[in-house]
Protein backbone atom coordinates (compact mmCIF):
# COMPACT_ATOMS: atom_id res chain seq x y z
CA UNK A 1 -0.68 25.25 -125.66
CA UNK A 2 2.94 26.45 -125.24
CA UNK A 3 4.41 27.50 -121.53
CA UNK A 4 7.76 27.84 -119.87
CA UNK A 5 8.32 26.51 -116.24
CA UNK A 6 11.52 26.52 -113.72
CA UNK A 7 12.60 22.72 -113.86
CA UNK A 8 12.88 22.26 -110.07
CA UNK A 9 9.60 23.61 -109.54
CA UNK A 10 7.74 21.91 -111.59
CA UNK A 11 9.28 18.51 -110.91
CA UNK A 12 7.98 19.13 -107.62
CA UNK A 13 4.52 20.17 -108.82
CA UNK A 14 4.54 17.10 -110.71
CA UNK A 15 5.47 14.35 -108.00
CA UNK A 16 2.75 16.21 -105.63
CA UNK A 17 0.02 15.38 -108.59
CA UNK A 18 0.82 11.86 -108.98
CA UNK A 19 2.09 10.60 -105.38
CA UNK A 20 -1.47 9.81 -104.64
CA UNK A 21 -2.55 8.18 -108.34
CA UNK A 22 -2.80 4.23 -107.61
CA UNK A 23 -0.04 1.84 -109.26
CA UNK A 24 -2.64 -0.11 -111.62
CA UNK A 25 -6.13 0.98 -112.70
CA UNK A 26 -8.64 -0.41 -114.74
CA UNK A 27 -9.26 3.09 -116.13
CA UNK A 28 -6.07 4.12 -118.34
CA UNK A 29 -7.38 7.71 -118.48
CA UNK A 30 -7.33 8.00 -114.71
CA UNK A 31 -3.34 7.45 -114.66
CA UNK A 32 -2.89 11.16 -116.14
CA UNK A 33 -2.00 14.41 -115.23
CA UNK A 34 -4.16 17.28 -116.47
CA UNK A 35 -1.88 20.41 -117.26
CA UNK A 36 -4.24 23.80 -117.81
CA UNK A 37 -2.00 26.86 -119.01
CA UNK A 38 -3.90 30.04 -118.31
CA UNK A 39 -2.46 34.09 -118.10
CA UNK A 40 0.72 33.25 -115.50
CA UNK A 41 -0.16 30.08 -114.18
CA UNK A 42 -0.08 26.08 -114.77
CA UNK A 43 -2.53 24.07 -112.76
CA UNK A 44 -1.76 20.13 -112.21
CA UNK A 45 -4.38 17.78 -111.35
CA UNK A 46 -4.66 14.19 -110.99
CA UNK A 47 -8.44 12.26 -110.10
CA UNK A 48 -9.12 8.33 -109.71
CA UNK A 49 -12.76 9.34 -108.16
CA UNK A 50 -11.27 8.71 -104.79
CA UNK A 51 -9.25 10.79 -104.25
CA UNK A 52 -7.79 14.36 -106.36
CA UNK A 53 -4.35 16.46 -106.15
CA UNK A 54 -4.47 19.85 -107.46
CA UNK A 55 -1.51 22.28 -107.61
CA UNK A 56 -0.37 25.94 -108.92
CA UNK A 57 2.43 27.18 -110.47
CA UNK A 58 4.01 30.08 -111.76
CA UNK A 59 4.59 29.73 -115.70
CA UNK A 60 5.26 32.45 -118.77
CA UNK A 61 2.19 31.02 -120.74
CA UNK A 62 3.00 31.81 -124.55
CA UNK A 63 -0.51 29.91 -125.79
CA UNK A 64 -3.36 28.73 -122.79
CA UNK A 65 -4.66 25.20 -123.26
CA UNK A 66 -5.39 21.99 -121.74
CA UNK A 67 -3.46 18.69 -122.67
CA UNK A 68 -3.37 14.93 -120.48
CA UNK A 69 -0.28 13.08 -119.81
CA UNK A 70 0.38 9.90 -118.14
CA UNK A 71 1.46 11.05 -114.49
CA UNK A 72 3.77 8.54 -113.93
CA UNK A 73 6.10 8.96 -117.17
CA UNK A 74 5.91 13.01 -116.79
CA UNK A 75 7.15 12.45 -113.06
CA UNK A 76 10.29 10.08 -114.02
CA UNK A 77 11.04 12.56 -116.81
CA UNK A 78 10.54 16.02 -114.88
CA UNK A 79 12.82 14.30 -111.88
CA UNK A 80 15.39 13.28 -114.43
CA UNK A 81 15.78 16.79 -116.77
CA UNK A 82 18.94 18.95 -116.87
CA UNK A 83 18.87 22.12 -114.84
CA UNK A 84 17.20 24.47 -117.64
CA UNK A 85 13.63 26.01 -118.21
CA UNK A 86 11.36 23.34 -119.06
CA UNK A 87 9.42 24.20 -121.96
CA UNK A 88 5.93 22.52 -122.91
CA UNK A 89 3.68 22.65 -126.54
CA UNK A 90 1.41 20.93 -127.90
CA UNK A 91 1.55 19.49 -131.88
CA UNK A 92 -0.13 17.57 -133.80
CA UNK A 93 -1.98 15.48 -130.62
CA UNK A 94 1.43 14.97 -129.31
CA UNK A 95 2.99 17.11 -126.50
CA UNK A 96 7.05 18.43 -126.94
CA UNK A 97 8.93 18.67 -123.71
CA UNK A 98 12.16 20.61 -124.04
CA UNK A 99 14.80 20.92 -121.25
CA UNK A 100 18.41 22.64 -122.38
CA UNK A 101 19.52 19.44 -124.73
CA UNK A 102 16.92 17.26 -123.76
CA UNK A 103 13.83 16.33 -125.91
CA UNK A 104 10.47 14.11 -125.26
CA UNK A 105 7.69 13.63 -127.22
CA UNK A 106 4.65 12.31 -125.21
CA UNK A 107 1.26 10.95 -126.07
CA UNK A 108 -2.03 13.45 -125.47
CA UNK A 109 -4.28 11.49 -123.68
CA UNK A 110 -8.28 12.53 -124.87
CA UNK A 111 -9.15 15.65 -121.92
CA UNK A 112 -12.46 15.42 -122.68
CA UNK A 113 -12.86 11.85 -121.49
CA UNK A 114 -11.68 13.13 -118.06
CA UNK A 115 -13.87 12.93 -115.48
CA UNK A 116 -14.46 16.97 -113.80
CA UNK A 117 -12.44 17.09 -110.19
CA UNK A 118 -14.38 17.90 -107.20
CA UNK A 119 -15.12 21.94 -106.50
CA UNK A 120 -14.30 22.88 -102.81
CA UNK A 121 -16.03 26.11 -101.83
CA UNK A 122 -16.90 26.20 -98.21
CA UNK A 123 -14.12 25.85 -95.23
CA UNK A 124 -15.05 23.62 -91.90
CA UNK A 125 -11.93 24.72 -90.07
CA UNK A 126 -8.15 25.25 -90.09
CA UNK A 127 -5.27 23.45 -87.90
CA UNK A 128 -1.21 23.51 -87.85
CA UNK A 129 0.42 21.50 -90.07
CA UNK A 130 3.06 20.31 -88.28
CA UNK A 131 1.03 19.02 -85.52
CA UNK A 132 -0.81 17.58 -87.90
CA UNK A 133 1.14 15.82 -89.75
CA UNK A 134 2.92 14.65 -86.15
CA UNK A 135 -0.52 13.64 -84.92
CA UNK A 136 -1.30 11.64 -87.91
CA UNK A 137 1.76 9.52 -87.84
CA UNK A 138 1.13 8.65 -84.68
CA UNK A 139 -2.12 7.36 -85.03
CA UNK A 140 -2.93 5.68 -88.58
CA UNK A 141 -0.34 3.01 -87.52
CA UNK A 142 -2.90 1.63 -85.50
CA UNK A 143 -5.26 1.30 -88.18
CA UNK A 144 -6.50 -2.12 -90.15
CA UNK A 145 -4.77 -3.26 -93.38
CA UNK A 146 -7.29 -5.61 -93.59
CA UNK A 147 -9.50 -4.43 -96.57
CA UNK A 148 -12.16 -7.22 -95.18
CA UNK A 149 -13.38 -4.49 -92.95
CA UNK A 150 -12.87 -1.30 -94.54
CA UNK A 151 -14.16 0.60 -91.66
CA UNK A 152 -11.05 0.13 -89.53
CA UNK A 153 -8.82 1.07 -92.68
CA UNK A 154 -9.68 4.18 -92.30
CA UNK A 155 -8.84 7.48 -89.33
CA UNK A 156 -11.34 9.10 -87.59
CA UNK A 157 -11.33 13.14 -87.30
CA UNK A 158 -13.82 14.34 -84.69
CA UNK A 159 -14.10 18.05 -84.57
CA UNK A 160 -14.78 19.48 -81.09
CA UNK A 161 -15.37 23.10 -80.04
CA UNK A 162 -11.85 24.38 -80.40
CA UNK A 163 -9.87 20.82 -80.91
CA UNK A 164 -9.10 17.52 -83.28
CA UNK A 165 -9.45 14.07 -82.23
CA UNK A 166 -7.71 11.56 -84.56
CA UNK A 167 -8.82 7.91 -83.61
CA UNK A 168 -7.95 4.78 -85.19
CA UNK A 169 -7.70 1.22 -84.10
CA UNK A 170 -7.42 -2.33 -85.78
CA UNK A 171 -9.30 -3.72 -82.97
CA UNK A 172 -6.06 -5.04 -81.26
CA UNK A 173 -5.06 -2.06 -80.70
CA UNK A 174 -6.28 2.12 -80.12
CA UNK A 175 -4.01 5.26 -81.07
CA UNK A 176 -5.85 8.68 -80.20
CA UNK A 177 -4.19 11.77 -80.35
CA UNK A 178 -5.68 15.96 -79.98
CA UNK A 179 -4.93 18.82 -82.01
CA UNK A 180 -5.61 22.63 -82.03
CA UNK A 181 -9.00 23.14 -84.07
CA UNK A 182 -9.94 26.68 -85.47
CA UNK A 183 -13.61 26.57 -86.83
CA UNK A 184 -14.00 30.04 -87.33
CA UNK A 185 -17.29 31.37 -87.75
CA UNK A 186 -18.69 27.76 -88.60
CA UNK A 187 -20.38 25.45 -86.20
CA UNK A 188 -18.41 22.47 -87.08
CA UNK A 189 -18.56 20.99 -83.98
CA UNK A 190 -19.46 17.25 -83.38
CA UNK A 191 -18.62 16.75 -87.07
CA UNK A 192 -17.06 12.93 -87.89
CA UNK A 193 -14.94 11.96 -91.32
CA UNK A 194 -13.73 8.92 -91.64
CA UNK A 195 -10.52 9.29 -93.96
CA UNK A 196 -8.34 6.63 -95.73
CA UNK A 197 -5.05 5.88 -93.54
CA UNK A 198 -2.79 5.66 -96.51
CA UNK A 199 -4.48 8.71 -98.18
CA UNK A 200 -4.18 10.52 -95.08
CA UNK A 201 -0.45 9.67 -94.55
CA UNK A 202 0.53 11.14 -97.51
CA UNK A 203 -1.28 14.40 -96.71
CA UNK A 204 0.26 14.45 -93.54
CA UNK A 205 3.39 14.17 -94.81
CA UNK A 206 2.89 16.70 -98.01
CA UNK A 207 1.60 19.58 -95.77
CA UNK A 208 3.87 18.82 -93.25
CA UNK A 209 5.49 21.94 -93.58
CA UNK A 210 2.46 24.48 -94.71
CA UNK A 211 1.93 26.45 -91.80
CA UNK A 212 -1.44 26.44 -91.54
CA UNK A 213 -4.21 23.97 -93.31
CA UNK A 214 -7.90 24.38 -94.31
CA UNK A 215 -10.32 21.90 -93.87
CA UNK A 216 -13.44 21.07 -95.59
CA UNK A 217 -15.83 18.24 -94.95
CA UNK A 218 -18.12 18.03 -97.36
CA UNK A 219 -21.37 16.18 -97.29
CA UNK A 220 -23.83 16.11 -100.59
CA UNK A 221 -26.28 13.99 -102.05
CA UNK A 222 -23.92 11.56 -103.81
CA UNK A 223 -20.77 12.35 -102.31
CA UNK A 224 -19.04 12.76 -98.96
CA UNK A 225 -15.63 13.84 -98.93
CA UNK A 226 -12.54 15.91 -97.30
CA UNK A 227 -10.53 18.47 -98.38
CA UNK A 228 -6.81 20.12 -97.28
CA UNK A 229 -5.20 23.40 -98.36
CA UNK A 230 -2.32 24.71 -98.33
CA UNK A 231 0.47 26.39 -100.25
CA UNK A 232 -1.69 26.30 -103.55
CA UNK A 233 -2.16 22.72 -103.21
CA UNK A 234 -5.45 20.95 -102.40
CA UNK A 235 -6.19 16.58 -102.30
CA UNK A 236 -9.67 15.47 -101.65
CA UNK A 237 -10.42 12.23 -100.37
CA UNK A 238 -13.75 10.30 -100.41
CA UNK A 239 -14.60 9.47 -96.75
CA UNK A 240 -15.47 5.63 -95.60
CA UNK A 241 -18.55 5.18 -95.08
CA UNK A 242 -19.75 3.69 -91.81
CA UNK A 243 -19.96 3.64 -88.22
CA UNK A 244 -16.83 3.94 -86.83
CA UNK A 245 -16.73 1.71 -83.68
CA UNK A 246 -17.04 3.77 -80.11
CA UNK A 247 -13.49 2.73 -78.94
CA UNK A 248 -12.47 6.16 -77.34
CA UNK A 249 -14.88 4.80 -74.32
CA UNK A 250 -12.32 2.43 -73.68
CA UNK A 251 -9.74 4.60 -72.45
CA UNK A 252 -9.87 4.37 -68.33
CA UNK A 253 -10.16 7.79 -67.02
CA UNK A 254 -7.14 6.92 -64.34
CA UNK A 255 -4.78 4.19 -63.54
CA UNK A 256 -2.95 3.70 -60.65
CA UNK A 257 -0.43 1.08 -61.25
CA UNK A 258 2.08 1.98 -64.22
CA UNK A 259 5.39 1.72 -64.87
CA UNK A 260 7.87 4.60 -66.54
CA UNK A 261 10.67 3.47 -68.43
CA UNK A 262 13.34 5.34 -70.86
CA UNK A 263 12.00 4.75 -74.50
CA UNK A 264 14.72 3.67 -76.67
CA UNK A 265 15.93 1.37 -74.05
CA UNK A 266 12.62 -0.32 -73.99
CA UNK A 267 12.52 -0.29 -77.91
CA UNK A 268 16.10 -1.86 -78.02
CA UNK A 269 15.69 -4.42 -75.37
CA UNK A 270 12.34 -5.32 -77.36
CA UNK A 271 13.84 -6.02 -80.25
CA UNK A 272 16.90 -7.80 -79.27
CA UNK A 273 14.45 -10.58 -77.08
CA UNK A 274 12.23 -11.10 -79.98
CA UNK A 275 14.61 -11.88 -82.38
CA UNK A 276 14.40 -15.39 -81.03
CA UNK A 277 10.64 -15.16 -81.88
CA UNK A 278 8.40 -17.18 -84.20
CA UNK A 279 6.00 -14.95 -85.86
CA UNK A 280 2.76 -13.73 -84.53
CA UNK A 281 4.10 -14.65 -81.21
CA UNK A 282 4.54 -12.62 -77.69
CA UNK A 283 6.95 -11.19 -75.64
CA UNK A 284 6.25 -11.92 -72.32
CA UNK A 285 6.96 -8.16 -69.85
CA UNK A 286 7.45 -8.76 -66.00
CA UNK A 287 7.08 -5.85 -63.61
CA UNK A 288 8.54 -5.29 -60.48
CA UNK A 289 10.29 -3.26 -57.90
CA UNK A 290 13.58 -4.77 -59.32
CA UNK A 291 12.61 -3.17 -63.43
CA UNK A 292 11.15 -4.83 -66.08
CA UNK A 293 12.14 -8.55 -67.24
CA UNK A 294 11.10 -9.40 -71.09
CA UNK A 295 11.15 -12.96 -71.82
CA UNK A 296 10.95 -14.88 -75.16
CA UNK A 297 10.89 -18.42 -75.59
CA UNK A 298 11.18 -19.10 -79.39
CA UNK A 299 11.59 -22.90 -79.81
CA UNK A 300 13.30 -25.30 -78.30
CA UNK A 301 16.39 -23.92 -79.57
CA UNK A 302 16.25 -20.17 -78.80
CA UNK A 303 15.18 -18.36 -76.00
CA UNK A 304 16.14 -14.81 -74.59
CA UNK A 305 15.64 -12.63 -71.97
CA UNK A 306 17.03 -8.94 -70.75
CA UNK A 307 16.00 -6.60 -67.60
CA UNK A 308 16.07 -3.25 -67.92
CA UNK A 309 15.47 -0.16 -64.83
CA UNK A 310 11.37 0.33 -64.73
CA UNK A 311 10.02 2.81 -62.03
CA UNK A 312 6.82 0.76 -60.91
CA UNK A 313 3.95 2.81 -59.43
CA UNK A 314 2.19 -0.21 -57.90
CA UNK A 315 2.06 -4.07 -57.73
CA UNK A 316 3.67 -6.24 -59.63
CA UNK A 317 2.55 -6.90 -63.15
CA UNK A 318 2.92 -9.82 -66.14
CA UNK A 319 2.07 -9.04 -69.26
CA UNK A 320 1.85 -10.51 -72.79
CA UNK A 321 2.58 -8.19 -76.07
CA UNK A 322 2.92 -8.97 -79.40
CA UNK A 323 6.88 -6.75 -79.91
CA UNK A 324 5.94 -5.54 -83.46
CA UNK A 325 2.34 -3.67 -81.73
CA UNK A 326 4.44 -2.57 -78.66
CA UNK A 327 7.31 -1.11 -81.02
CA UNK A 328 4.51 1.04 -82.83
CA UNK A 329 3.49 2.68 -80.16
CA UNK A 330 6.94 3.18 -78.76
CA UNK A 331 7.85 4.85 -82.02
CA UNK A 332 5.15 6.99 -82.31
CA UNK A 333 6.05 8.38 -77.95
CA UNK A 334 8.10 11.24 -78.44
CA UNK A 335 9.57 11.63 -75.67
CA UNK A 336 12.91 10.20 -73.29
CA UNK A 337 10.28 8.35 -71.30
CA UNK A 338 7.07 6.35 -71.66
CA UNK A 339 4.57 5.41 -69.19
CA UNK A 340 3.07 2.33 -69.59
CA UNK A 341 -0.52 1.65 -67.36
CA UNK A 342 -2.32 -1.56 -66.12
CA UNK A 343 -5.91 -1.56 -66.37
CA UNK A 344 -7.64 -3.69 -65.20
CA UNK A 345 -10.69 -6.42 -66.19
CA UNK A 346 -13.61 -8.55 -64.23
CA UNK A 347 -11.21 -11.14 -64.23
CA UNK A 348 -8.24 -10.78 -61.58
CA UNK A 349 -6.25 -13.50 -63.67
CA UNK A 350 -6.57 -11.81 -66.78
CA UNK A 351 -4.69 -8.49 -67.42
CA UNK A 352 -6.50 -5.81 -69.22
CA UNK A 353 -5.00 -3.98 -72.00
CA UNK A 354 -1.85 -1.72 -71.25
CA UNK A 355 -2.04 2.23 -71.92
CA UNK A 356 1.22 4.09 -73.40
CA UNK A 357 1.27 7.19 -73.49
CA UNK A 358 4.37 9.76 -72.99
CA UNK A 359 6.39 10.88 -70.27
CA UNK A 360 8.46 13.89 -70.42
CA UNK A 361 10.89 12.94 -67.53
CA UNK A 362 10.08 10.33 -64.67
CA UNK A 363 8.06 12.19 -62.57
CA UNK A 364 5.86 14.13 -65.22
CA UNK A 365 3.63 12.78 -67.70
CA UNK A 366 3.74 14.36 -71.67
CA UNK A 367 1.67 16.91 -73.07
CA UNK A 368 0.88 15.83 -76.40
CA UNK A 369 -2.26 13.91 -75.83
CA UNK A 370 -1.44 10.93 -77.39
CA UNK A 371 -3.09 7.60 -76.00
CA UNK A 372 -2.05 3.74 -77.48
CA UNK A 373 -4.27 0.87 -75.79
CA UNK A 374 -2.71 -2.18 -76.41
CA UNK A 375 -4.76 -5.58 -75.66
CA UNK A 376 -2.12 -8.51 -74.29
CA UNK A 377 -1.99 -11.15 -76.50
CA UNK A 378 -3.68 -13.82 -74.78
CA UNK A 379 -4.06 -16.26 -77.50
CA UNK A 380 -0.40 -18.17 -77.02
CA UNK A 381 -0.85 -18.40 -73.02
């Protein structure tokens, strides 16, 4: 094998493969980077039977082959080479990287012990990137870290007739957010995946700027998984399997008492009080006519409050929130304002969780579609 690549290209080929190859693995072989060299083209692929990165480039192929290289070393070295073609052969079971005075002589890890990446034919739809990647942001913040239940690690894509709901929740909290859906000729509606929130943070954030990107949900006999495209680039991801729990039916269909507030003086305020904070404990938010008090009593020797302007729709309103929950959905509101609504429960002394969602000025709610439910911490009362 012998090929010649443009440096800055392929570095960037190269980081794509690997960004989603875990740190450690049991599995040596699965912590490389298959190169293939054909007529005009290098393909990059990387596969640790979760999830797979695969990637074109342009290349002036000399001699087609197939060689394996630890992903991890080739990235450090392709971001580090001097700006000059980067030229790749293969000797002897070892692999020669030249770059204008530079030299490396790498390892061949055995391609034939590496397992065959998944084939993607069929498409279930296509959606804009950068809503997309906007919508995903938003949401898998509010997804479990706790691997205990691996259900809730995950983000929930239900396709609907001509939209995308992504759902996820950590059962203290629920982000949902709609996106354009185009399913083309296939009948993709009421189809569920369950995707990885770290996997599908990374694709978010790698198509981000694609344009467009093609979906495909694929469910076999052994294997369910998803697949994006775009830009000559595809990752697949092996779906959680499970039942996702209903939580969307949570969401009131109206609420009449809310209060609007400008954003980043709620996010400041919130994190000046809770400084004073001992971990894992609340803020305490009082609404009224007069704006919103928040109100932190840390220990004996710390305590803070601050009142900021609040437009209150309705009565008066106490509320407890843990700040670092609040502060997620405040960062993922993009917009000057944010509404935040008091629902109600069977219980008139206990407060039932708050709803924030965006406000594009005082008077007019967002348009994005995004929905956090927050439950009050109640635990600390």
């Amino acid at each position: 094998m012998k090929f010649q690549v443009n440096r800055d290209v392929f570095s960037e080929a190269v980081s794509f493969a690997v960004k989603l190859l875990p740190q450690r693995t049991t599995q040596p072989i699965l912590s490389g980077v298959l190169l293939e060299a054909t007529d005009g083209a290098l393909t990059l692929s990387s596969f640790d039977y979760e999830v797979s990165s695969r990637t074109e480039i342009a290349a002036e192929v000399d001699e087609q082959g197939t060689a394996l290289v630890s992903g991890r070393l080739l990235a450090d070295i392709a971001s580090r080479l001097p700006n000059a073609p980067v030229v790749f052969s293969t000797q002897d079971g070892k692999i020669l990287v030249s770059c204008g005075s530079a030299r490396f002589t790498l390892l061949s890890m055995p391609v034939e012990e590496y397992p065959t990446l998944p084939q993607i034919d069929d498409q279930t739809g296509v959606l804009p990137a950068e809503e997309f990647a906007a919508a995903v942001a938003q949401v898998a913040v509010a997804a479990s870290r706790d691997d205990v239940t691996p259900v809730i690690t995950g983000v929930q894509l239900e396709v609907g007739d001509n939209n995308l709901s992504l759902v996820a929740t950590d059962r203290y909290r629920v982000a949902v957010r709609e996106i354009d859906w185009d399913s083309g000729s296939s009948s993709a509606a009421g189809t569920t995946a369950l995707v990885p929130a770290r996997t599908l943070s990374e694709i978010g954030k790698t198509f981000a700027h694609s344009g467009t990107i093609g979906v495909s949900i694929v469910r076999g006999d052994d294997r369910e998984l998803i697949a994006f495209k775009a830009d000559k680039k595809t990752v697949t991801s092996l779906l959680i399997k499970g039942n996702f729990p209903p939580v969307k039916r949570l969401f009131p269909e109206t609420v009449e008492n809310y209060a609007v507030l400008n954003t980043a003086e709620l996010v400041e305020a919130t994190r000046r009080v809770s400084l004073v904070l001992e971990r894992e404990a609340a803020l305490r938010f009082s609404f009224s006519i007069d704006g919103l008090t928040l109100e932190a009593a840390g220990s004996e020797q710390a305590q803070a409050s601050e009142t900021i302007d609040a437009h209150l729709v309705g009565e008066d309103t106490v509320v407890s929130l843990k700040p670092a929950f609040l502060l997620d959905g405040l960062g993922a509101v993009h917009s000057e304002f944010v509404r935040i609504s008091f629902t109600k429960t069977e219980n008139p002394n206990k407060p039932g969780p708050v709803l924030i969602t965006s406000q594009s000025s005082r008077d007019t709610a967002g348009s994005d579609n995004y929905k956090y439910l927050l439950q009050p911490n109640l635990l600390l009362r």
